[in-house]
C-alpha atoms as a PDB file:
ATOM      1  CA  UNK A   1      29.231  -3.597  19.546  1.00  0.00           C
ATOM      2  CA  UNK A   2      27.460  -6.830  20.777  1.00  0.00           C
ATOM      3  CA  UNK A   3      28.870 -10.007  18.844  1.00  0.00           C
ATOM      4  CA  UNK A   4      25.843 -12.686  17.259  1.00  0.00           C
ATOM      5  CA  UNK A   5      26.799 -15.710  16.219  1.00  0.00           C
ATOM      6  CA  UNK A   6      24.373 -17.876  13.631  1.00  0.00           C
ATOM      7  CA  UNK A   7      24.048 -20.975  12.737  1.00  0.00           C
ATOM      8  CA  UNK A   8      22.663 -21.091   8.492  1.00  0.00           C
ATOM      9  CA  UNK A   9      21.712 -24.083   6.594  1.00  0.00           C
ATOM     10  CA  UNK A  10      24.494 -24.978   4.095  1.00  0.00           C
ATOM     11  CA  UNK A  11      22.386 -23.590   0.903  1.00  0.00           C
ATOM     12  CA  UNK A  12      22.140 -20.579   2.848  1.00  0.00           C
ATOM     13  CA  UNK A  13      25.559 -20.787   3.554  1.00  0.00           C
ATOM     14  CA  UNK A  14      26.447 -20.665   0.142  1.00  0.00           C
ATOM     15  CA  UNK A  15      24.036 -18.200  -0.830  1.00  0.00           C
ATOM     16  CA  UNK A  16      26.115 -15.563   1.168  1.00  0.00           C
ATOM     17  CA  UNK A  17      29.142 -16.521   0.214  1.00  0.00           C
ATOM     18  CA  UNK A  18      28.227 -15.955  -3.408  1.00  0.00           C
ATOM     19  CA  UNK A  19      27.025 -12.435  -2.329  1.00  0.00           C
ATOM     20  CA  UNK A  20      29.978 -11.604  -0.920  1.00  0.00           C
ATOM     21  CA  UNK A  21      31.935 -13.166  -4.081  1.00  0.00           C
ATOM     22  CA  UNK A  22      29.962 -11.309  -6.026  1.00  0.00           C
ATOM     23  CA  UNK A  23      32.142  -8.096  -4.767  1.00  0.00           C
ATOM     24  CA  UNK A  24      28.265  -6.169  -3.141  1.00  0.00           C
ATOM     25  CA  UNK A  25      29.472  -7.207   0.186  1.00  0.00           C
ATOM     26  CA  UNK A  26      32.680  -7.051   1.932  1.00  0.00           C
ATOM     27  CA  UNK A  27      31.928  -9.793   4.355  1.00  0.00           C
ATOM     28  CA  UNK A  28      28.894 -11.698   6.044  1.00  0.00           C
ATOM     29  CA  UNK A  29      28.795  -9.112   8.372  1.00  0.00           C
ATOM     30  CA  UNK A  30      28.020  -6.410   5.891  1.00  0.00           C
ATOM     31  CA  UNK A  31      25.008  -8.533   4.182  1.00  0.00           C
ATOM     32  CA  UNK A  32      23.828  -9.576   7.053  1.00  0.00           C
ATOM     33  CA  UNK A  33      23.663  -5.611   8.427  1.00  0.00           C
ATOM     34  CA  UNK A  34      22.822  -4.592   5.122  1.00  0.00           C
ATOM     35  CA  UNK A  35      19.359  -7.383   5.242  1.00  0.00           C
ATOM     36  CA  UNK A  36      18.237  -5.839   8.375  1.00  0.00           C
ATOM     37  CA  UNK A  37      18.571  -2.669   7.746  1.00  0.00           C
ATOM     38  CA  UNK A  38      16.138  -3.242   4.830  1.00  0.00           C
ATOM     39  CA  UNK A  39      13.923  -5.274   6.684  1.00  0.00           C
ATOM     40  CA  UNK A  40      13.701  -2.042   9.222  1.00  0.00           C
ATOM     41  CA  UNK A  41      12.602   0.132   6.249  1.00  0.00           C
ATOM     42  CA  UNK A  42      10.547  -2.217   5.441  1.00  0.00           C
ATOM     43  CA  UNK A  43       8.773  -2.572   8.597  1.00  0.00           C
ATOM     44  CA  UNK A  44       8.847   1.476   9.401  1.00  0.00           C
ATOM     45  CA  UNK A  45       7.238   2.326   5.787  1.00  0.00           C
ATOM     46  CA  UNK A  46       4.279  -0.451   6.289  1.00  0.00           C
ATOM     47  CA  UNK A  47       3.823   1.680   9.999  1.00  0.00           C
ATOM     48  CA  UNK A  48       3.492   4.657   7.953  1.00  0.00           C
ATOM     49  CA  UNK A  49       1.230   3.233   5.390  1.00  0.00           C
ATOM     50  CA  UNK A  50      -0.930   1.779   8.170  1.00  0.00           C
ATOM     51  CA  UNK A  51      -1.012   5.220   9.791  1.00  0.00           C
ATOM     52  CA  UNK A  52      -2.286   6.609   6.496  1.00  0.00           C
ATOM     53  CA  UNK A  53      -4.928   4.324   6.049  1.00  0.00           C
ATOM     54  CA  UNK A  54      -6.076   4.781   9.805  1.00  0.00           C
ATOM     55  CA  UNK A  55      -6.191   8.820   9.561  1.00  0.00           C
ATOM     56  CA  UNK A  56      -9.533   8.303   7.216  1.00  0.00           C
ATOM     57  CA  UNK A  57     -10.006  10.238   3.985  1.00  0.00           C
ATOM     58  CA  UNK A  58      -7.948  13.074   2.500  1.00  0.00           C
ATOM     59  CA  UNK A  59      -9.274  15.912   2.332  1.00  0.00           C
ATOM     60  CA  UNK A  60      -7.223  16.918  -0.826  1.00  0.00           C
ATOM     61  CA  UNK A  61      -7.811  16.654  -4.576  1.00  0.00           C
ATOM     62  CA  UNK A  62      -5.218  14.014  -6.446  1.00  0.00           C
ATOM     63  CA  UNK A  63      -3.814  17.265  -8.117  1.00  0.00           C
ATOM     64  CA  UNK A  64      -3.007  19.062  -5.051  1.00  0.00           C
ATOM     65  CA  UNK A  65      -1.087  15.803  -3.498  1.00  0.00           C
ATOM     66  CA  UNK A  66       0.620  16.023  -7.142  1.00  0.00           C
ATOM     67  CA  UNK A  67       1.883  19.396  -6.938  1.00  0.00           C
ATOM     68  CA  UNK A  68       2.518  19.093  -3.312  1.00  0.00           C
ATOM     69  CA  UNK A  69       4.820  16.334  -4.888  1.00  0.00           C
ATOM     70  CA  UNK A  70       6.660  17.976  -7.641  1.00  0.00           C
ATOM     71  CA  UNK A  71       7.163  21.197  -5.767  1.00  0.00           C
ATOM     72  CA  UNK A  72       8.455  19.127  -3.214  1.00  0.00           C
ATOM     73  CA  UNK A  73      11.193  17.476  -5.087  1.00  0.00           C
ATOM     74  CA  UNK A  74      11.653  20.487  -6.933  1.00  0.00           C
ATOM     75  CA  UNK A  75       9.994  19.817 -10.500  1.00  0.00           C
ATOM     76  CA  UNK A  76       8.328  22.453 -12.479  1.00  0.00           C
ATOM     77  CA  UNK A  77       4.486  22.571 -11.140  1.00  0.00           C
END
């Protein structure tokens, strides 16, 4: 594992350090792994959504994506 060392503006600073008071975090290292890993959900869900929007028009009804849906996550259709 590759060691990164940064540099954060005191209120940032402080901002961690009450995360990681605030028992969510075990250390700087765990919010800071924790933020990206968001930010790479982020990033991979708006690549999906942008794919979505590029594919053009659906071709089914509201109700079928609905169904499609609640069979899916295995609620009564």
């Amino acid at each position: 594992m590759a060691t990164m060392n940064l540099s954060l503006p005191d209120p940032v600073q402080r901002w961690v350090e009450a995360q990681i008071k605030s028992g969510q975090y075990r250390n700087a290292d765990d919010y800071v792994l924790d933020l990206i890993r968001r930010d790479q959900e982020y990033q991979d869900s708006r690549e999906t959504l942008v794919a979505g929007e590029a594919s053009g028009p659906c071709e089914r009804t509201l109700v079928e994506i609905w169904n499609t849906v609640k069979a899916r996550h295995g609620l009564d259709v």
